[in-house]
C-alpha atoms as a PDB file:
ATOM      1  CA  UNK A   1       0.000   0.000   0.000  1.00  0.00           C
ATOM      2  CA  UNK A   2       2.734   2.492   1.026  1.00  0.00           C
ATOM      3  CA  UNK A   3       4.322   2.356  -2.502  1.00  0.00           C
ATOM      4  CA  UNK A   4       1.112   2.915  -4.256  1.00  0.00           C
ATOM      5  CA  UNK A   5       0.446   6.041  -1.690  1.00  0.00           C
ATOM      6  CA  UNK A   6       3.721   7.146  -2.306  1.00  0.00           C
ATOM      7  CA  UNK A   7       3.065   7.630  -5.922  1.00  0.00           C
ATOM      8  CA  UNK A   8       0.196   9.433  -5.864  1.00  0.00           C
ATOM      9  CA  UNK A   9       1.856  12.040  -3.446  1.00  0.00           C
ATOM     10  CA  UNK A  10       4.609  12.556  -5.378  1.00  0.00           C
ATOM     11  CA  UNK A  11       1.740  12.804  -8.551  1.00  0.00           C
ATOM     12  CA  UNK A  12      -0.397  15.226  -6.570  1.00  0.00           C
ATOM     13  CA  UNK A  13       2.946  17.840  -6.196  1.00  0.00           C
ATOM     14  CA  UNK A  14       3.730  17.475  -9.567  1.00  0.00           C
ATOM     15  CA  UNK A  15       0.398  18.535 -10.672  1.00  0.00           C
ATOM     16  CA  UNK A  16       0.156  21.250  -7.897  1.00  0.00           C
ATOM     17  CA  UNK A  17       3.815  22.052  -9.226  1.00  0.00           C
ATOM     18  CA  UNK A  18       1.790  22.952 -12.543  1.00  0.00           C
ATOM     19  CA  UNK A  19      -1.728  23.848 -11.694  1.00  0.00           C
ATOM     20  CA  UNK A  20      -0.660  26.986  -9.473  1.00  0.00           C
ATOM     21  CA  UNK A  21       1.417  29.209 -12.201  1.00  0.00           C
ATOM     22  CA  UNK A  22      -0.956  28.496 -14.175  1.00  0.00           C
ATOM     23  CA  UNK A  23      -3.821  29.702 -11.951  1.00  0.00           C
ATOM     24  CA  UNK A  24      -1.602  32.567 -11.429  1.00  0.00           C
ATOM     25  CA  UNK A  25      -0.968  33.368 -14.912  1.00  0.00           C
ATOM     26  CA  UNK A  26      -5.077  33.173 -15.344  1.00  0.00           C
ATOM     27  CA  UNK A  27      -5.613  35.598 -12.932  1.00  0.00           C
ATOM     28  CA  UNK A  28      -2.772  38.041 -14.083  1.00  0.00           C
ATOM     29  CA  UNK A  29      -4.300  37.334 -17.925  1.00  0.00           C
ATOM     30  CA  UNK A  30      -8.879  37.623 -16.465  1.00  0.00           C
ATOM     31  CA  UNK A  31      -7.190  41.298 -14.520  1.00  0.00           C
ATOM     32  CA  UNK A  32      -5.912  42.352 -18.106  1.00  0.00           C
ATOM     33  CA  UNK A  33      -9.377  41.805 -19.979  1.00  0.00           C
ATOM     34  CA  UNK A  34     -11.033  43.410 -17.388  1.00  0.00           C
ATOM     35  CA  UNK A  35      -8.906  46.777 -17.313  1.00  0.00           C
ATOM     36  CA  UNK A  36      -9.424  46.644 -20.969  1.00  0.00           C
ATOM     37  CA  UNK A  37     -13.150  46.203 -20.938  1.00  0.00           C
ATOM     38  CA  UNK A  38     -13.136  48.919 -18.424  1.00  0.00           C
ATOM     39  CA  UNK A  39     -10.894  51.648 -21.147  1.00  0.00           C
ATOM     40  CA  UNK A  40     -13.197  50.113 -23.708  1.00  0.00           C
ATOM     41  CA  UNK A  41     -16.354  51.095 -21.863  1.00  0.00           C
ATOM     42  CA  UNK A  42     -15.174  53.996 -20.853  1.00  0.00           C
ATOM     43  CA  UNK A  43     -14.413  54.948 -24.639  1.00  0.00           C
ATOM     44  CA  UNK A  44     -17.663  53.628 -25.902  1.00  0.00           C
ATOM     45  CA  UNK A  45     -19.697  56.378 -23.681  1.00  0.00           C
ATOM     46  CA  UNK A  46     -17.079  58.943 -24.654  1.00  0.00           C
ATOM     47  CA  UNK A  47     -17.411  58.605 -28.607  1.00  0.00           C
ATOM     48  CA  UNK A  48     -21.077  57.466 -28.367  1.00  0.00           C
ATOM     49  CA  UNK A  49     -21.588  61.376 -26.863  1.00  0.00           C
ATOM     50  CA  UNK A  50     -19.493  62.911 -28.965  1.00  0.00           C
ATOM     51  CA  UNK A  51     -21.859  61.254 -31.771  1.00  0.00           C
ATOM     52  CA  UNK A  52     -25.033  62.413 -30.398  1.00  0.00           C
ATOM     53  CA  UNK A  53     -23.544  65.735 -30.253  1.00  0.00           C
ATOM     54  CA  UNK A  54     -22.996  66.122 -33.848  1.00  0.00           C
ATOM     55  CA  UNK A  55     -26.478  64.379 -34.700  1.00  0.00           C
ATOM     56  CA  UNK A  56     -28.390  67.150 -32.618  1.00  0.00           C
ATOM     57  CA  UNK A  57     -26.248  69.772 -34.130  1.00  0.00           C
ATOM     58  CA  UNK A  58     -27.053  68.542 -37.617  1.00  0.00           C
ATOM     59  CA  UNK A  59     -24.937  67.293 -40.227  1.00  0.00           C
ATOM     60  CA  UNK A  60     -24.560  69.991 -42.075  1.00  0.00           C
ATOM     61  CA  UNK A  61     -23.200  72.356 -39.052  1.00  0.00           C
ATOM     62  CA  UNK A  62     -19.685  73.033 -38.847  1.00  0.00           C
ATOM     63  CA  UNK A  63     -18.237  71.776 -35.811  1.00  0.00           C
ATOM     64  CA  UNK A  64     -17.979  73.775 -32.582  1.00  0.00           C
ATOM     65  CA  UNK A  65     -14.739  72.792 -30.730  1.00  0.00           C
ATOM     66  CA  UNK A  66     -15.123  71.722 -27.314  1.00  0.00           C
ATOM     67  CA  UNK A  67     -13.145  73.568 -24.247  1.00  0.00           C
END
């Protein structure tokens, strides 16, 4: 029995040996997307005004520049 425990100890830390950089590097990698998503958002609302803004104005206005 002790041989066959033995094995699946030394198994377990070789899989634990992997599985927790890689959890790691997921975590670094999910952080990433979600700063992204966040400047992405964030631009979305920014351009999607600026768009409105020129619709109410009319397309054939000249543009005012913003200050």
């Amino acid at each position: 029995v002790a041989p066959g425990i033995s094995e699946a100890l030394v198994a377990t830390a070789i899989g634990l040996f992997a599985a927790i950089p890689a959890v790691v590097a997921y975590n670094r990698f999910a952080d990433q997307v979600n700063r992204l998503e966040v400047r992405f958002d964030a631009f979305i609302e920014e351009f999607s005004t600026i768009l409105q803004r020129h619709a109410a104005r009319g397309a054939g206005a000249p543009p005012t520049p913003e200050r």
